[in-house]
PDB file of N, CA and C in Angstrom:
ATOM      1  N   UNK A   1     -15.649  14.486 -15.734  1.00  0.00           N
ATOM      2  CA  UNK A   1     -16.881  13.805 -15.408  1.00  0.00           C
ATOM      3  C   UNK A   1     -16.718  12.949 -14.148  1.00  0.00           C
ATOM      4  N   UNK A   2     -15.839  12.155 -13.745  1.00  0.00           N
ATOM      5  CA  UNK A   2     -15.251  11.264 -13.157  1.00  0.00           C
ATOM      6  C   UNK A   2     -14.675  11.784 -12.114  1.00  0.00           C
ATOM      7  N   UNK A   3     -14.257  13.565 -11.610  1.00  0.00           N
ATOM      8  CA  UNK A   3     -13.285  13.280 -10.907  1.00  0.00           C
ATOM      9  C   UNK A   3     -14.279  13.578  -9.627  1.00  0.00           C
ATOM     10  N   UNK A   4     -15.599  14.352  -9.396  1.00  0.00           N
ATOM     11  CA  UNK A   4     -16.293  14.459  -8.618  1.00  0.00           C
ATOM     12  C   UNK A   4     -16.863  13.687  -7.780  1.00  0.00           C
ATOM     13  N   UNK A   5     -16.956  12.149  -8.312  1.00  0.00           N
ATOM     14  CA  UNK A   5     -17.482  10.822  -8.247  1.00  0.00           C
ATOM     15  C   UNK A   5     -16.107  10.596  -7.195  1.00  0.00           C
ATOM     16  N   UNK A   6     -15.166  10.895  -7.530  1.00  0.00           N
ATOM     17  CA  UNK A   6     -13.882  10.310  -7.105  1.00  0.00           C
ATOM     18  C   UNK A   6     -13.881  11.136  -5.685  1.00  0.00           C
ATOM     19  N   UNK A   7     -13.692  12.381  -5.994  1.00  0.00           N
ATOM     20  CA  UNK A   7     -13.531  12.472  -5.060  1.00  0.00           C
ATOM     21  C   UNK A   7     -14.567  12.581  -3.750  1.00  0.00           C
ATOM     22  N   UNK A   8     -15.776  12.238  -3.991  1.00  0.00           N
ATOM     23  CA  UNK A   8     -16.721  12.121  -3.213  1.00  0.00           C
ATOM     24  C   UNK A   8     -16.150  10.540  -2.364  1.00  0.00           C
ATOM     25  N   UNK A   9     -15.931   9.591  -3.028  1.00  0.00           N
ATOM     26  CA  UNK A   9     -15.784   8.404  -2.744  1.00  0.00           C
ATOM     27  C   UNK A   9     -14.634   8.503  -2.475  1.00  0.00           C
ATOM     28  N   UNK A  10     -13.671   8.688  -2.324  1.00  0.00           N
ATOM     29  CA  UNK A  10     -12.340   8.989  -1.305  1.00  0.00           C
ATOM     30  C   UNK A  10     -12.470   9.560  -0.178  1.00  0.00           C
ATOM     31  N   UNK A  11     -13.336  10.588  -0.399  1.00  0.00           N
ATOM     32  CA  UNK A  11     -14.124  11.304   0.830  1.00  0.00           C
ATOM     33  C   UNK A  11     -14.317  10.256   1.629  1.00  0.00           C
ATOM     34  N   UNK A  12     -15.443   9.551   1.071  1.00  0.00           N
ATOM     35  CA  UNK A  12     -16.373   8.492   2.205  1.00  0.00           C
ATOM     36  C   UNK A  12     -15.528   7.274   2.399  1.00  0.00           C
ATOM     37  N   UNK A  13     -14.517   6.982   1.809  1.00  0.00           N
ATOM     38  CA  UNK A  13     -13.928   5.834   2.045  1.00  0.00           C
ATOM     39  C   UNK A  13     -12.929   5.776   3.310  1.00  0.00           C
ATOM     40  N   UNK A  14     -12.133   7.511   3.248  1.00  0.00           N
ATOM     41  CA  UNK A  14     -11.227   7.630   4.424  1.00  0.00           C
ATOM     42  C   UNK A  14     -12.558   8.157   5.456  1.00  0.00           C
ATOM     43  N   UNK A  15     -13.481   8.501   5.363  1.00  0.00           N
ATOM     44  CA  UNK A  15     -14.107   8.857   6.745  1.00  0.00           C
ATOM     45  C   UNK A  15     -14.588   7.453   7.308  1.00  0.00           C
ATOM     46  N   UNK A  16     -14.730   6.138   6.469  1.00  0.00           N
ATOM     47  CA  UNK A  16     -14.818   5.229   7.002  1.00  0.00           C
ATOM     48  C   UNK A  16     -13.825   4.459   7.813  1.00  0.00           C
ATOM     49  N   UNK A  17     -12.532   4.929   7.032  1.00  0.00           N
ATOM     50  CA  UNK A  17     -11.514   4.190   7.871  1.00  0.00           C
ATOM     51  C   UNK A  17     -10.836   4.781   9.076  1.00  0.00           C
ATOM     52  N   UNK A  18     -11.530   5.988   8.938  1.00  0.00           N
ATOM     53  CA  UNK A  18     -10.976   6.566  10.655  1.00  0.00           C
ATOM     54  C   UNK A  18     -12.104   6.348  11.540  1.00  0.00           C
ATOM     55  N   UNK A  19     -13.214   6.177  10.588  1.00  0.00           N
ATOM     56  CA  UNK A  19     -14.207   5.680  11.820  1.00  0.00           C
ATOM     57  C   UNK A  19     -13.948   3.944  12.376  1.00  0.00           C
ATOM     58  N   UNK A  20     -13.772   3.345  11.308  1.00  0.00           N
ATOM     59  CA  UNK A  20     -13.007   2.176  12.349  1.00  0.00           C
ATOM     60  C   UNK A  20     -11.853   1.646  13.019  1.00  0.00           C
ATOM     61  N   UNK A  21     -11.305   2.783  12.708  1.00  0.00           N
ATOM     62  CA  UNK A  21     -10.188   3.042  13.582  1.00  0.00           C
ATOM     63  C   UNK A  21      -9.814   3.326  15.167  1.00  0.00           C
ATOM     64  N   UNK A  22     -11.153   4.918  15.138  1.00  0.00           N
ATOM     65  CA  UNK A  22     -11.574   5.373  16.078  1.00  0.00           C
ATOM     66  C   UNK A  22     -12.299   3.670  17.092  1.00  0.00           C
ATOM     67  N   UNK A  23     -13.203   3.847  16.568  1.00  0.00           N
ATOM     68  CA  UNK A  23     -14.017   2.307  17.296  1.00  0.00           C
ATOM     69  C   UNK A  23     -12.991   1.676  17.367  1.00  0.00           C
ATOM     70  N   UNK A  24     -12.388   0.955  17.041  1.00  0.00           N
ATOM     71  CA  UNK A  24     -11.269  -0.299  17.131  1.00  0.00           C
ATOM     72  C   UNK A  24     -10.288   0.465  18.221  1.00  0.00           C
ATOM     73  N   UNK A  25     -10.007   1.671  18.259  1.00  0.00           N
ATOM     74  CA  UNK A  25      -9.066   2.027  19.623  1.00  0.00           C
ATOM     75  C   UNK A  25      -9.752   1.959  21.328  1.00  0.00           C
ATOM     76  N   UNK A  26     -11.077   2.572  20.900  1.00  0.00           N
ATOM     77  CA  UNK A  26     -12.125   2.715  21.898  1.00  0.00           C
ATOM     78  C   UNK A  26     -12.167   1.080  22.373  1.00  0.00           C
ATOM     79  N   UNK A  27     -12.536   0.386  21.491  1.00  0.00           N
ATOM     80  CA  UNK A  27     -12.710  -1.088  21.564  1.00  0.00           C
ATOM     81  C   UNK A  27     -11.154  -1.624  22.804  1.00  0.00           C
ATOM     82  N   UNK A  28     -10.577  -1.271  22.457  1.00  0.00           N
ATOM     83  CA  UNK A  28      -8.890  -1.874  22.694  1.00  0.00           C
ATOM     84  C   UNK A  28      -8.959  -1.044  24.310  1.00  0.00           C
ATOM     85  N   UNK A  29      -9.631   0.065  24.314  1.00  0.00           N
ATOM     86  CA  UNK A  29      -9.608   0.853  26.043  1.00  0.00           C
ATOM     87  C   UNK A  29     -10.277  -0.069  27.103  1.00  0.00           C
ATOM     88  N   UNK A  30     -11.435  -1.016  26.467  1.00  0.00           N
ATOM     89  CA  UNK A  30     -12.641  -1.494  27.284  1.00  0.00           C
ATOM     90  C   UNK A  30     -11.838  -2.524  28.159  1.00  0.00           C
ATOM     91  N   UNK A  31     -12.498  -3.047  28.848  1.00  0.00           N
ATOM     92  CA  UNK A  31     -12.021  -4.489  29.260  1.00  0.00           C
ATOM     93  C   UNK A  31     -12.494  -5.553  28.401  1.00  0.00           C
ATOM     94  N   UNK A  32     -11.625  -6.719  27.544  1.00  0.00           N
ATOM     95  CA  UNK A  32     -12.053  -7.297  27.085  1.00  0.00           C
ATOM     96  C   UNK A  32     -12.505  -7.003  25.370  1.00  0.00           C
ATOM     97  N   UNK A  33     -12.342  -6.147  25.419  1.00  0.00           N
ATOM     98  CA  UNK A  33     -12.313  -4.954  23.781  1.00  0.00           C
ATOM     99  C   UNK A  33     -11.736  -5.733  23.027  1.00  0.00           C
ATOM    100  N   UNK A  34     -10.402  -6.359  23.381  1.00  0.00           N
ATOM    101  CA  UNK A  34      -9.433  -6.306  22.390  1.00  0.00           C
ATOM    102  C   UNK A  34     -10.075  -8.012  21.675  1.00  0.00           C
ATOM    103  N   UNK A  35     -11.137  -8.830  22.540  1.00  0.00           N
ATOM    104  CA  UNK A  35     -11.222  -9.728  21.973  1.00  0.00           C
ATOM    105  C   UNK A  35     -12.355  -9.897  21.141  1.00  0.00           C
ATOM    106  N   UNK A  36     -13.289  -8.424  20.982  1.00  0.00           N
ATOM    107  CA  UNK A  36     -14.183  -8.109  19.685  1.00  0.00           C
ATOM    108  C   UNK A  36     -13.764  -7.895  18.418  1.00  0.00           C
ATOM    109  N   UNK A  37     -12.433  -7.194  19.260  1.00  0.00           N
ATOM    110  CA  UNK A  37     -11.251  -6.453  17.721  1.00  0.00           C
ATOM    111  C   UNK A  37     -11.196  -7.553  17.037  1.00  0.00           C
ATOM    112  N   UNK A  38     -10.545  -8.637  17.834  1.00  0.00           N
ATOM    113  CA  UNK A  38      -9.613  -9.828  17.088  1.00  0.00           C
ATOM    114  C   UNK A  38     -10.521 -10.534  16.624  1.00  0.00           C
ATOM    115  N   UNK A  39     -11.754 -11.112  16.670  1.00  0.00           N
ATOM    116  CA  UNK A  39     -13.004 -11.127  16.402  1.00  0.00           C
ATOM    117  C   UNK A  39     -13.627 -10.788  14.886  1.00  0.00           C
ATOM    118  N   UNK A  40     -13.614  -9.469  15.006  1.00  0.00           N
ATOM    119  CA  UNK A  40     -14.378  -8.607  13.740  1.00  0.00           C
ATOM    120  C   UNK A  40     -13.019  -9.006  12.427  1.00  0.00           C
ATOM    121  N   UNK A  41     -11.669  -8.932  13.119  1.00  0.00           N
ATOM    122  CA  UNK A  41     -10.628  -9.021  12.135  1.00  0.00           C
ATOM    123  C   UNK A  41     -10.466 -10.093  11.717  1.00  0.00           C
ATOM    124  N   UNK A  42     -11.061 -11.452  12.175  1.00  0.00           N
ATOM    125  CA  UNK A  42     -11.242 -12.596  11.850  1.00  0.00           C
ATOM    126  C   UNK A  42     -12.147 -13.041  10.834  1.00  0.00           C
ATOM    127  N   UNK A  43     -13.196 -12.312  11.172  1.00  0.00           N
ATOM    128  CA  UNK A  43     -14.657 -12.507  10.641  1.00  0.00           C
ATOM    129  C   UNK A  43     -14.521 -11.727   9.217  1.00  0.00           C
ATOM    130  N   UNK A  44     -13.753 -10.684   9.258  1.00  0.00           N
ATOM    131  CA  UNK A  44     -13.708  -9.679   8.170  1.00  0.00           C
ATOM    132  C   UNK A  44     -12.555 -10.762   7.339  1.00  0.00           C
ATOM    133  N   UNK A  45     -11.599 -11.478   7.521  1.00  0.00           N
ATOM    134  CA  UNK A  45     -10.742 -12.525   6.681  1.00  0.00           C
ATOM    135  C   UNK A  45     -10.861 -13.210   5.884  1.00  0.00           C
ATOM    136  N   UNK A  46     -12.517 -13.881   6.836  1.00  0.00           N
ATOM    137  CA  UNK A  46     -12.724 -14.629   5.919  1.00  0.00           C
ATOM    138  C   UNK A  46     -13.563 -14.569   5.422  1.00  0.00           C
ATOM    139  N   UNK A  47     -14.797 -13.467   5.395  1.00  0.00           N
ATOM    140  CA  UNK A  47     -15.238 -12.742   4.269  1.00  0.00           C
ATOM    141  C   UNK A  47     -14.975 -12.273   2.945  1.00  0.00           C
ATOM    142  N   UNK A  48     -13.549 -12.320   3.385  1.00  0.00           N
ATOM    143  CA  UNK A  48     -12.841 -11.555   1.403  1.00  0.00           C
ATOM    144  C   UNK A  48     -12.965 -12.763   0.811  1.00  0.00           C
ATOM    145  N   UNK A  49     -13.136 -12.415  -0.370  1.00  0.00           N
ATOM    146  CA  UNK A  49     -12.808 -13.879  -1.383  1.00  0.00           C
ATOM    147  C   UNK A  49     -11.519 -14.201  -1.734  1.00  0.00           C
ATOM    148  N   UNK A  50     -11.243 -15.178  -1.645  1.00  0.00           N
ATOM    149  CA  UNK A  50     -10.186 -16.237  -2.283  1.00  0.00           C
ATOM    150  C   UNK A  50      -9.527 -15.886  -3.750  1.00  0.00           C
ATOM    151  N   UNK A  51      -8.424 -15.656  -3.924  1.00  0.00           N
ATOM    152  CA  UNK A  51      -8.067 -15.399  -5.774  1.00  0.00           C
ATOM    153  C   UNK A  51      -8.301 -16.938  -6.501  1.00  0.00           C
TER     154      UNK A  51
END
């Protein structure tokens, strides 16, 4: 029942992480790129919650 679900969502989870991957390299080519990167990776930090 479960494994279709799964693997749909593994699917979409790694196509997400090569898509920000992809962007985050593109980002790092630009001039000045690298300080959106450091930026988004900041912003994304302290978004997670706290244990």
């Amino acid at each position: 029942m479960w494994g279709p679900f799964l693997g749909f969502a593994g699917t979409a989870s790694l196509r997400l992480i090569w898509s920000a991957a992809a962007i985050g390299i593109w980002l790092m080519s630009r001039p000045g790129g690298w300080a959106v990167v450091v930026v988004a990776i900041l912003v994304g930090l302290k978004l997670v919650p706290e244990p």
